[in-house]
Protein backbone atom coordinates (compact mmCIF):
# COMPACT_ATOMS: atom_id res chain seq x y z
CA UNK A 1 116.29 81.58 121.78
CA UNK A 2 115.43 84.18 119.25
CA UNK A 3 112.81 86.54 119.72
CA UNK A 4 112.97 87.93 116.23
CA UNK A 5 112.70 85.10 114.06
CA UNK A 6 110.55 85.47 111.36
CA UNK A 7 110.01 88.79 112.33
CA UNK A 8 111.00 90.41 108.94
CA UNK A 9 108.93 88.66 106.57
CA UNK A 10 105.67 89.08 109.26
CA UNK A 11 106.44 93.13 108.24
CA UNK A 12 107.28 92.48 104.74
CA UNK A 13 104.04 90.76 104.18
CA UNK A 14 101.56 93.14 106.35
CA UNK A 15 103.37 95.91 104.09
CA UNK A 16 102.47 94.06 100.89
CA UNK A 17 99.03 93.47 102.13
CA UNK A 18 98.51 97.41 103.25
CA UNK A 19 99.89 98.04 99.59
CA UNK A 20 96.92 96.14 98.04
CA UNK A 21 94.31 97.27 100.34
CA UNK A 22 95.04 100.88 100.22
CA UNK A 23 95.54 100.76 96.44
CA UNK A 24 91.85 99.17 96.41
CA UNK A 25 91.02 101.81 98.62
CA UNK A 26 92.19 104.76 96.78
CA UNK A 27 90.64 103.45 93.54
CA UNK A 28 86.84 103.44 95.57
CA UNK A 29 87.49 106.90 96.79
CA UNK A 30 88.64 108.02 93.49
CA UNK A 31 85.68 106.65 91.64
CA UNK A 32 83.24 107.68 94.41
CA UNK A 33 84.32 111.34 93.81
CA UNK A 34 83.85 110.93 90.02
CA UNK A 35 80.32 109.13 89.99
CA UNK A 36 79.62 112.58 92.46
CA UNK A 37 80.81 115.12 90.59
CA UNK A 38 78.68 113.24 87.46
CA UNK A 39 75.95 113.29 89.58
CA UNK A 40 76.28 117.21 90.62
CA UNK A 41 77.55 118.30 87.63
CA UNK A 42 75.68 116.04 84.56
CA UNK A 43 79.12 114.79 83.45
CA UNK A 44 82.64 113.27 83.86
CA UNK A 45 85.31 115.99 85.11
CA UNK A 46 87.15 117.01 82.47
CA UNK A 47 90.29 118.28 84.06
CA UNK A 48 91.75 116.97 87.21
CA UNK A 49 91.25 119.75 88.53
CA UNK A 50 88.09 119.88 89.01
CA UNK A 51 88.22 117.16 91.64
CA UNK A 52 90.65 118.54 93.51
CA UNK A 53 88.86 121.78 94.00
CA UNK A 54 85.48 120.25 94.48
CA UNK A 55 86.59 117.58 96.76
CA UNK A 56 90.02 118.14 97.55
CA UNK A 57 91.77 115.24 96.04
CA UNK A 58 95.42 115.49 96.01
CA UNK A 59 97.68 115.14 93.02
CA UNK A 60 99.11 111.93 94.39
CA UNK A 61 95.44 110.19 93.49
CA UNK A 62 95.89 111.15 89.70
CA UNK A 63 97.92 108.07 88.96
CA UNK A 64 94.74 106.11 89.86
CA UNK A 65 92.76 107.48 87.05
CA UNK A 66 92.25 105.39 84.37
CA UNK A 67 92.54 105.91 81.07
CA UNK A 68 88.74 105.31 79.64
CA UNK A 69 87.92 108.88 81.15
CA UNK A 70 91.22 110.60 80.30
CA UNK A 71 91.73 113.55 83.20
CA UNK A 72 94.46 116.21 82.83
């Protein structure tokens, strides 16, 4: 009798999953803090920056930016 069976791929799939759902995730939060400082500020952030100082968004989030609204 094995306990384990199977076990691996039930962890390599909830990983994958978690993957996709916090990527989704981090995109929302991303543009929620964008449409924000739009609506405080009267335009698009400029520099990266900005976000991070206004709503403390950490450099990891900057490779969900996309590149309509170029941010440095």
């Amino acid at each position: 009798m094995e306990l384990h069976n199977g076990l691996q791929s039930h962890y390599t799939h909830n990983n994958t999953t978690c993957a996709k759902t916090e990527h989704k995730a981090n995109l929302f939060a991303l543009n929620l803090c964008e449409n924000l400082y739009k609506e405080k500020n009267g335009k698009y952030p400029e520099y990266f920056d900005l976000l991070h100082k206004e709503f403390g968004v950490s450099e990891d989030m900057l490779e969900y930016l996309t590149n309509d609204r170029p941010i440095i």
